[in-house]
PDB file of N, CA and C in Angstrom:
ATOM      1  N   UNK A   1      92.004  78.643  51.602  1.00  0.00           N
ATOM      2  CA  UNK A   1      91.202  79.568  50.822  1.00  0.00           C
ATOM      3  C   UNK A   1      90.102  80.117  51.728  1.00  0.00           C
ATOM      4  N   UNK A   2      89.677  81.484  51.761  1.00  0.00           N
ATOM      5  CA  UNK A   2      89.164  82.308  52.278  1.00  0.00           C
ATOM      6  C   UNK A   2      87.240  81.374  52.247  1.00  0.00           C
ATOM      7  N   UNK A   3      86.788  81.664  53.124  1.00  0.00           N
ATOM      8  CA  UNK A   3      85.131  81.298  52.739  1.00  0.00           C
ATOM      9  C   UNK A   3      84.566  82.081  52.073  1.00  0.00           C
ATOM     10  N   UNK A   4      83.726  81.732  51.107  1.00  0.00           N
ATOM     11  CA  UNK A   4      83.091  82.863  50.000  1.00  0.00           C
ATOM     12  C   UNK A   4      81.398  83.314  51.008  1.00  0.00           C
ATOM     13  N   UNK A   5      81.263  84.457  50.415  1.00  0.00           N
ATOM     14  CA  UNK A   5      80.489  85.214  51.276  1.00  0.00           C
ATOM     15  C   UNK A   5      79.346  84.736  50.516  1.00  0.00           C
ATOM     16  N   UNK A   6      78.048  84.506  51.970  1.00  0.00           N
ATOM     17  CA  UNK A   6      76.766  83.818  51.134  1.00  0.00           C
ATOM     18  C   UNK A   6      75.821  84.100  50.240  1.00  0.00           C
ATOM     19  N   UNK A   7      74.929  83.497  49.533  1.00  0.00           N
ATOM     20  CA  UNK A   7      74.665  83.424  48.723  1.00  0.00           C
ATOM     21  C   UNK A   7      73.606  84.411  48.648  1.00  0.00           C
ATOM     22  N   UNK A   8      73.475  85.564  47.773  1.00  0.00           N
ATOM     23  CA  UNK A   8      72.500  86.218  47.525  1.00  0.00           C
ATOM     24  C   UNK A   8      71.218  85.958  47.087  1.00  0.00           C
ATOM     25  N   UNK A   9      69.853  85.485  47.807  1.00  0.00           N
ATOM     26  CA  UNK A   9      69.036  85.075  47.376  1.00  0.00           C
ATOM     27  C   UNK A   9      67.880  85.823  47.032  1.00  0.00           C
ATOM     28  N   UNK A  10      68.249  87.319  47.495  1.00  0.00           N
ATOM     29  CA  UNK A  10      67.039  88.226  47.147  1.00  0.00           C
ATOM     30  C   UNK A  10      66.367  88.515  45.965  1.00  0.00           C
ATOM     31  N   UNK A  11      65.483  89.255  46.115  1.00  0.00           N
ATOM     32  CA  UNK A  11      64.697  89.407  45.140  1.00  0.00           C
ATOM     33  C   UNK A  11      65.049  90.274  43.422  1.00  0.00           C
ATOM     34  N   UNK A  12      65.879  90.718  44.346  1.00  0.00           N
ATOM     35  CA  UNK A  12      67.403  92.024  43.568  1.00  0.00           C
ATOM     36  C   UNK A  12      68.545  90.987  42.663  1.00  0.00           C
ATOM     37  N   UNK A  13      68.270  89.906  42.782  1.00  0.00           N
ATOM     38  CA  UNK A  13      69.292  89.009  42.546  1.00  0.00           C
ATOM     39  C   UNK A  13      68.619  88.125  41.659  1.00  0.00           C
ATOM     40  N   UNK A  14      68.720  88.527  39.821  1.00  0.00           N
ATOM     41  CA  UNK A  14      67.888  88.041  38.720  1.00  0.00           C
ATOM     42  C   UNK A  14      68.480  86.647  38.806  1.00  0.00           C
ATOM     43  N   UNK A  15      67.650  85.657  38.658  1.00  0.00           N
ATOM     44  CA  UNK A  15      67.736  84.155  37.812  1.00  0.00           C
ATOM     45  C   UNK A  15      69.282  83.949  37.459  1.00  0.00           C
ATOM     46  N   UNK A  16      69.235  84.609  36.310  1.00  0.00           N
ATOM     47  CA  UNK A  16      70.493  84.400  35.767  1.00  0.00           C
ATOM     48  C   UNK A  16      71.970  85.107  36.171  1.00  0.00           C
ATOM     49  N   UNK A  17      71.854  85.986  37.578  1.00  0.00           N
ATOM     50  CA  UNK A  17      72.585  85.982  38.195  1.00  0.00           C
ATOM     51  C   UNK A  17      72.990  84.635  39.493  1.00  0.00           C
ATOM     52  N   UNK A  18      71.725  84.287  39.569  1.00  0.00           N
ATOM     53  CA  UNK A  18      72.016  83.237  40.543  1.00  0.00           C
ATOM     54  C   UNK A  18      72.395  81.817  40.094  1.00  0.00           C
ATOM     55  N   UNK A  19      71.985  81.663  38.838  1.00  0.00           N
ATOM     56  CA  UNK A  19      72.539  80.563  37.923  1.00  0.00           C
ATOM     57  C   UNK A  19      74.178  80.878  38.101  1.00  0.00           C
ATOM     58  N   UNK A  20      74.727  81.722  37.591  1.00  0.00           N
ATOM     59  CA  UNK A  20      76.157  81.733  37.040  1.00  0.00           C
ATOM     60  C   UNK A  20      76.572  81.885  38.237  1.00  0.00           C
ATOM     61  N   UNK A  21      75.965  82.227  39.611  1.00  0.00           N
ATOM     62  CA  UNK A  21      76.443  82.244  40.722  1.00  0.00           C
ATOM     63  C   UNK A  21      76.910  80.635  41.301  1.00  0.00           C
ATOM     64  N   UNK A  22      75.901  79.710  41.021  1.00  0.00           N
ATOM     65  CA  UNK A  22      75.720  78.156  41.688  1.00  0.00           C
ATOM     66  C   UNK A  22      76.685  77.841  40.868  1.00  0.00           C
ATOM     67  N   UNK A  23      76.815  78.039  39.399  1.00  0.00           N
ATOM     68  CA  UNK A  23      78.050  77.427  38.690  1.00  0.00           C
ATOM     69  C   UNK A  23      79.365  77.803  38.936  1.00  0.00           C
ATOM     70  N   UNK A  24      79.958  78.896  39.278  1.00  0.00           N
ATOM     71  CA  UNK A  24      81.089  79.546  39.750  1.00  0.00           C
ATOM     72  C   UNK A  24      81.398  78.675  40.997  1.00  0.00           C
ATOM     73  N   UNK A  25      80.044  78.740  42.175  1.00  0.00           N
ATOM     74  CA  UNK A  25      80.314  78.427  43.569  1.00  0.00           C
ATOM     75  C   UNK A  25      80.727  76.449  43.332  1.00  0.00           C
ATOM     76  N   UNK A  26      80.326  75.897  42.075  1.00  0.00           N
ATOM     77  CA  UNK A  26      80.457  74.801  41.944  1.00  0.00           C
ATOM     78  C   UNK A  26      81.989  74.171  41.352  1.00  0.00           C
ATOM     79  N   UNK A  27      82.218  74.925  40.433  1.00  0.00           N
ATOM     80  CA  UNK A  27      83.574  75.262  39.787  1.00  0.00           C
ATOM     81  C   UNK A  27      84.547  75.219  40.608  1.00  0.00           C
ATOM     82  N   UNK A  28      84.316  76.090  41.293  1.00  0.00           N
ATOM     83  CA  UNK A  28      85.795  76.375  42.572  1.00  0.00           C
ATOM     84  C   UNK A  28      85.391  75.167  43.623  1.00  0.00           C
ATOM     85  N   UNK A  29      84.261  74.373  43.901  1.00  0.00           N
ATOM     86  CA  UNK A  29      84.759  73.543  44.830  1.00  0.00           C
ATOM     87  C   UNK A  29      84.920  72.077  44.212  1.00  0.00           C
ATOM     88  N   UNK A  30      84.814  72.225  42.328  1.00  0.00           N
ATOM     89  CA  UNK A  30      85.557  70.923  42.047  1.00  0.00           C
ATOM     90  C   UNK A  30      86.795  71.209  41.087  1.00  0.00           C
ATOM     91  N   UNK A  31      87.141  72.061  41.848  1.00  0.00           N
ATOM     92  CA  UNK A  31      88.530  72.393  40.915  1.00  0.00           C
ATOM     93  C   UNK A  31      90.023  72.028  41.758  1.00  0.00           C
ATOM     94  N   UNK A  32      90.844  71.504  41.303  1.00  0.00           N
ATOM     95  CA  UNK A  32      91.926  70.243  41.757  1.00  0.00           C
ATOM     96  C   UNK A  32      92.897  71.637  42.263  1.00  0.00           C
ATOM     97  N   UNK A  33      92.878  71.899  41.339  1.00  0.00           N
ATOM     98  CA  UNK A  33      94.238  73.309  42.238  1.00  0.00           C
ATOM     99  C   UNK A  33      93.450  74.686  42.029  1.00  0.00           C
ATOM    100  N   UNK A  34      94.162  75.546  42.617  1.00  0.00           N
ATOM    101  CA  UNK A  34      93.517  76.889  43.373  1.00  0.00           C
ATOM    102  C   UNK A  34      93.448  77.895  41.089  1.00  0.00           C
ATOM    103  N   UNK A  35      92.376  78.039  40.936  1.00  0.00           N
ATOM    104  CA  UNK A  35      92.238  78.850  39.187  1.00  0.00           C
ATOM    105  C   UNK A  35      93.316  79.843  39.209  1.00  0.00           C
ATOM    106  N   UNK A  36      93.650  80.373  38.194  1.00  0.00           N
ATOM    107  CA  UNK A  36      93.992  81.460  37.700  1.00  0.00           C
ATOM    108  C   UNK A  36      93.978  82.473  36.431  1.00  0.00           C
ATOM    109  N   UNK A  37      93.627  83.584  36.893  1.00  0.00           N
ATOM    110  CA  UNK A  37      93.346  84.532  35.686  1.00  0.00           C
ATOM    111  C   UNK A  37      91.710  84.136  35.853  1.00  0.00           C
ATOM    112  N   UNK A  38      91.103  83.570  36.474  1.00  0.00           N
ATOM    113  CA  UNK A  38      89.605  83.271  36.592  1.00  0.00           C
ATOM    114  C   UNK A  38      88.902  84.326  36.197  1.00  0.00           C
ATOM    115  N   UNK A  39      89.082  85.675  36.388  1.00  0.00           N
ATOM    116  CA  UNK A  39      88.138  86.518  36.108  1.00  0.00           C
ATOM    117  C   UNK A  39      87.769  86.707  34.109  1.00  0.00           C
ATOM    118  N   UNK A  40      89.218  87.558  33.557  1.00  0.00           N
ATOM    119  CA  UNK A  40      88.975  87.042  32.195  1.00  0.00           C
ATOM    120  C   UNK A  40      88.806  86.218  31.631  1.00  0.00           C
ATOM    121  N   UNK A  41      88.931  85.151  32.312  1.00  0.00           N
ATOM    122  CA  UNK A  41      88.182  83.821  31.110  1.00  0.00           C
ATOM    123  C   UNK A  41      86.865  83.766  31.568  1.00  0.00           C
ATOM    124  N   UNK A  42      86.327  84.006  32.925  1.00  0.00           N
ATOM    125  CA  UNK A  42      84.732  84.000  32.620  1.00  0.00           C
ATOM    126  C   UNK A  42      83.739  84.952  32.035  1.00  0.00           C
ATOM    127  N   UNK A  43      85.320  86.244  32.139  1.00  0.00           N
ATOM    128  CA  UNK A  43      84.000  87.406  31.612  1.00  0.00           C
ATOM    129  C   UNK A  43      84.186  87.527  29.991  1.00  0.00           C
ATOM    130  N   UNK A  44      85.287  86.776  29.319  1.00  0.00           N
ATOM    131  CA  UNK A  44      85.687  86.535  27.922  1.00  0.00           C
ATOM    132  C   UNK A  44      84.178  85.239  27.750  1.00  0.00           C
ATOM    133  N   UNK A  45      83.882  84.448  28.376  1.00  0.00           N
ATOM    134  CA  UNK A  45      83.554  83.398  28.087  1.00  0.00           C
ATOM    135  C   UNK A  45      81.820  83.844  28.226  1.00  0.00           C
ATOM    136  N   UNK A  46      81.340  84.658  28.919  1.00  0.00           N
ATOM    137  CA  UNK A  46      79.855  84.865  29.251  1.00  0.00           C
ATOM    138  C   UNK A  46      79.600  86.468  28.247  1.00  0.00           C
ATOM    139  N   UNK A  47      80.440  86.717  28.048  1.00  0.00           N
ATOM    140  CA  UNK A  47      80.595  87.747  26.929  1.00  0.00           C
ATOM    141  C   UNK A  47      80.222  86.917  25.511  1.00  0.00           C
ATOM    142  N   UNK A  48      81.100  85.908  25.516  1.00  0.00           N
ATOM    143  CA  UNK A  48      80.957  85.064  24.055  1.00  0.00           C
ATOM    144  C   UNK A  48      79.530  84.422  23.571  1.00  0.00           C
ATOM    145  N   UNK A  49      79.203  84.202  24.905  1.00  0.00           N
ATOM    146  CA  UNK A  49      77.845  83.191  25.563  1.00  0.00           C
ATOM    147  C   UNK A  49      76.736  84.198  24.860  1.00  0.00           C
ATOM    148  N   UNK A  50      77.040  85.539  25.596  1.00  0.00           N
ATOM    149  CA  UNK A  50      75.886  85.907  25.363  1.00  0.00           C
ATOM    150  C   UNK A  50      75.716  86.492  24.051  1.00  0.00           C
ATOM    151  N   UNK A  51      76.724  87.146  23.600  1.00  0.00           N
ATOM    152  CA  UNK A  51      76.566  87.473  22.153  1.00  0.00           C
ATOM    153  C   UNK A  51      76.267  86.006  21.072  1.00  0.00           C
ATOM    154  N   UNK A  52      76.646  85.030  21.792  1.00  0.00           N
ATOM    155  CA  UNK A  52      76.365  84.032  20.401  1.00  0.00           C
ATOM    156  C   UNK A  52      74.310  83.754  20.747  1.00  0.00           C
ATOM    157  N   UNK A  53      74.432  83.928  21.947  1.00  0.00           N
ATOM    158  CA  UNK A  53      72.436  83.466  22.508  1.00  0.00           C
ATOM    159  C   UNK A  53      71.727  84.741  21.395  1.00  0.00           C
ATOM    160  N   UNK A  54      72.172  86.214  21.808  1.00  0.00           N
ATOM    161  CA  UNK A  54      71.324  87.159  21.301  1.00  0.00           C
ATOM    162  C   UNK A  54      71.617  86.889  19.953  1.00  0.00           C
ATOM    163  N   UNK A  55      72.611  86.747  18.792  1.00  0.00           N
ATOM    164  CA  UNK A  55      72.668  86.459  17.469  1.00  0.00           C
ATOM    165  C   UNK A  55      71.843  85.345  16.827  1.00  0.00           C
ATOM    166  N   UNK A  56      71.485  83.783  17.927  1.00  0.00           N
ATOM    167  CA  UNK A  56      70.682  83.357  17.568  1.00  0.00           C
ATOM    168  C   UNK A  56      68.953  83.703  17.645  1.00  0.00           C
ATOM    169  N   UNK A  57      69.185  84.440  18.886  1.00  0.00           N
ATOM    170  CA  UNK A  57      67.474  84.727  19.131  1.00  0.00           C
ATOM    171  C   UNK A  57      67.277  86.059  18.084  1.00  0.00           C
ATOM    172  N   UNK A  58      68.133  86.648  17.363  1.00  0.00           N
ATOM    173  CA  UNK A  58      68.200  87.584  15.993  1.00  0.00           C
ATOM    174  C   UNK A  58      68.008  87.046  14.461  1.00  0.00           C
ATOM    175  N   UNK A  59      68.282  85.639  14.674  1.00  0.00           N
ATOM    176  CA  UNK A  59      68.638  84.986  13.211  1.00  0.00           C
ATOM    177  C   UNK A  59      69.878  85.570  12.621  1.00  0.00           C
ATOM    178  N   UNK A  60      70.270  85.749  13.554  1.00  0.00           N
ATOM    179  CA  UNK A  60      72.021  86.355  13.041  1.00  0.00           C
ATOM    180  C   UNK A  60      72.250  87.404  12.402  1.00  0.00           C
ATOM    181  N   UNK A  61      71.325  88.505  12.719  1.00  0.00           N
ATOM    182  CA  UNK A  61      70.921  89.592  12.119  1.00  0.00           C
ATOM    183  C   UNK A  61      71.491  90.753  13.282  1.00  0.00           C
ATOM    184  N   UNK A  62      72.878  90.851  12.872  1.00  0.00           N
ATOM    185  CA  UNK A  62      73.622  91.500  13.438  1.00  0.00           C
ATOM    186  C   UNK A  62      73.271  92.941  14.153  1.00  0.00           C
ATOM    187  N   UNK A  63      72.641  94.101  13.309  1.00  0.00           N
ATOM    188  CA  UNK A  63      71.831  95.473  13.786  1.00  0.00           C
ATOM    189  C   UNK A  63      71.334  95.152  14.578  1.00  0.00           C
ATOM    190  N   UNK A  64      69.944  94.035  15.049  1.00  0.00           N
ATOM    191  CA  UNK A  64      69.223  93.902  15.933  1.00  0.00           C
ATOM    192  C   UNK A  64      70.180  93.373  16.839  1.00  0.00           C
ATOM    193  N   UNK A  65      71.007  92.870  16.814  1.00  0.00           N
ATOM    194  CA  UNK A  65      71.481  91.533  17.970  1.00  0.00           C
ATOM    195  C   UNK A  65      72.440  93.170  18.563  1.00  0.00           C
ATOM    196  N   UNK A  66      73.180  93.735  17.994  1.00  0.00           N
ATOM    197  CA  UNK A  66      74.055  95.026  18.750  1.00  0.00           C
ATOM    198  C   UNK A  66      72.935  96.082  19.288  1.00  0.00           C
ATOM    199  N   UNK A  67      71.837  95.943  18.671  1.00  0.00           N
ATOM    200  CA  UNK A  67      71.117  96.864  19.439  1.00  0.00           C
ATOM    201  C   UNK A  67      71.005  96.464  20.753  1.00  0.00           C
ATOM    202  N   UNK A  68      70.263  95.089  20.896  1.00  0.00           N
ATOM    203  CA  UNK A  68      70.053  94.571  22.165  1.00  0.00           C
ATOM    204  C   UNK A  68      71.348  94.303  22.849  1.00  0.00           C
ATOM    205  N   UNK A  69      72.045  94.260  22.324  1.00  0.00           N
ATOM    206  CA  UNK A  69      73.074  94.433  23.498  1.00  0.00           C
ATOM    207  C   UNK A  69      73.756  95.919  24.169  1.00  0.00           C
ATOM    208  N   UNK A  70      73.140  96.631  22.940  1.00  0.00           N
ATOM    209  CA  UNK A  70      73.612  98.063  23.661  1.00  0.00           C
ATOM    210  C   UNK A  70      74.711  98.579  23.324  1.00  0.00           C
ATOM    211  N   UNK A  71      75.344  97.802  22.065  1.00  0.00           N
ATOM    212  CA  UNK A  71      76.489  98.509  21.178  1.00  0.00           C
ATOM    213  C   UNK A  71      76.311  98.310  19.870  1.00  0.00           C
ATOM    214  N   UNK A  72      77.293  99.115  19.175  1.00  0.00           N
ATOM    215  CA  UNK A  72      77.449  99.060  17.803  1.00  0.00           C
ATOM    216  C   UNK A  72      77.526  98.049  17.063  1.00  0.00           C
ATOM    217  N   UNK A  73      77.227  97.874  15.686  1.00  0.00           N
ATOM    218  CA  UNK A  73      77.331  96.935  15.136  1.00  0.00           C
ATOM    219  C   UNK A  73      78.574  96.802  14.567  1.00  0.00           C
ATOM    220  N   UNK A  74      79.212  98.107  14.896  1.00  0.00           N
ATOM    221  CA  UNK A  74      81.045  97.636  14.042  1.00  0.00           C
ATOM    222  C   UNK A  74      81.414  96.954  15.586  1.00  0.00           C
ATOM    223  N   UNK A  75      80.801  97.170  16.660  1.00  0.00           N
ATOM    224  CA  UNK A  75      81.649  96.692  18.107  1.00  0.00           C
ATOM    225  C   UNK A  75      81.265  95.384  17.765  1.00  0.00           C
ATOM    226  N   UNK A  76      80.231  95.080  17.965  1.00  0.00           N
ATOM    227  CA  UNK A  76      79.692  93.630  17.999  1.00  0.00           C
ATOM    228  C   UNK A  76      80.472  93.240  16.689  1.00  0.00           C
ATOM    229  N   UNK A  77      80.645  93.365  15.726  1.00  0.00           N
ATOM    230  CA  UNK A  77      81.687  92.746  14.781  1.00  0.00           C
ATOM    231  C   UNK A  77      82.988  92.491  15.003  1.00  0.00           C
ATOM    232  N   UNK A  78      83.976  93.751  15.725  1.00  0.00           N
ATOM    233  CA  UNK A  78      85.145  93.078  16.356  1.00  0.00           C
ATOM    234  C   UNK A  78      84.921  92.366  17.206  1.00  0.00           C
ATOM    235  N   UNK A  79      83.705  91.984  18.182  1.00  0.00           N
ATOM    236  CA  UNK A  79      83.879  91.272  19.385  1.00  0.00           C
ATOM    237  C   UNK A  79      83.655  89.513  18.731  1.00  0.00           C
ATOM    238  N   UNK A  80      83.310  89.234  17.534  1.00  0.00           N
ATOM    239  CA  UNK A  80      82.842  88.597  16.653  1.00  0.00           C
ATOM    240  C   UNK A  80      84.371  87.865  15.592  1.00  0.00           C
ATOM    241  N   UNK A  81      85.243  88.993  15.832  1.00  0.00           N
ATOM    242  CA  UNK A  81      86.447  88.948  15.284  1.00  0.00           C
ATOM    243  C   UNK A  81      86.431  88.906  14.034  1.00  0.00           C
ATOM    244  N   UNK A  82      85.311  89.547  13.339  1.00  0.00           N
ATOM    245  CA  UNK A  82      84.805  89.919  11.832  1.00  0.00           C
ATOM    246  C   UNK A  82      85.340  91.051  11.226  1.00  0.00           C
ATOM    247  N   UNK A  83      85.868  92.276  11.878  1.00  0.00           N
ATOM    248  CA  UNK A  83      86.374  93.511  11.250  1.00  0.00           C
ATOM    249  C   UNK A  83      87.755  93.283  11.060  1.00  0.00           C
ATOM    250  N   UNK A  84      88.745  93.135   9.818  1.00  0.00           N
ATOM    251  CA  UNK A  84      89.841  92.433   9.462  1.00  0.00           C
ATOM    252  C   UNK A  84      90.188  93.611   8.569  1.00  0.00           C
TER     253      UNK A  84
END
């Protein structure tokens, strides 16, 4: 496996990019065989993350929680798997 290119520590490089960075870089070096499909399950999974964080810091008050994320509240409902 290729060496991963180092670690961005600048100033340009928010907290919580460098968090999910140390966890990724940690992931792949305790992981038994080489991942796959890695990309959609983390961006399915930090997608999920974050819509469930902003719904709680909303009181589950859906309008506000899609505002702050910057979409609709019918989007944030399918992403929610609520529009049936």
């Amino acid at each position: 496996m290729p060496d991963l290119p180092p670690r961005d520590e600048s100033a340009d490089n928010p907290p919580w990019r460098r968090a999910l960075e140390r966890q990724l870089r940690t992931y792949l070096m305790e992981c038994a065989s080489e991942p796959h499909g890695l990309l959609d399950m983390v961006v399915g999974d930090v997608e999920q993350l974050v819509i469930r964080v902003i719904l709680d810091h909303c009181h589950n008050n859906q309008t506000r929680a899609a505002r702050m994320l910057g979409i609709s509240r019918s989007t944030l409902r399918g992403r929610l798997g609520l529009n049936k």
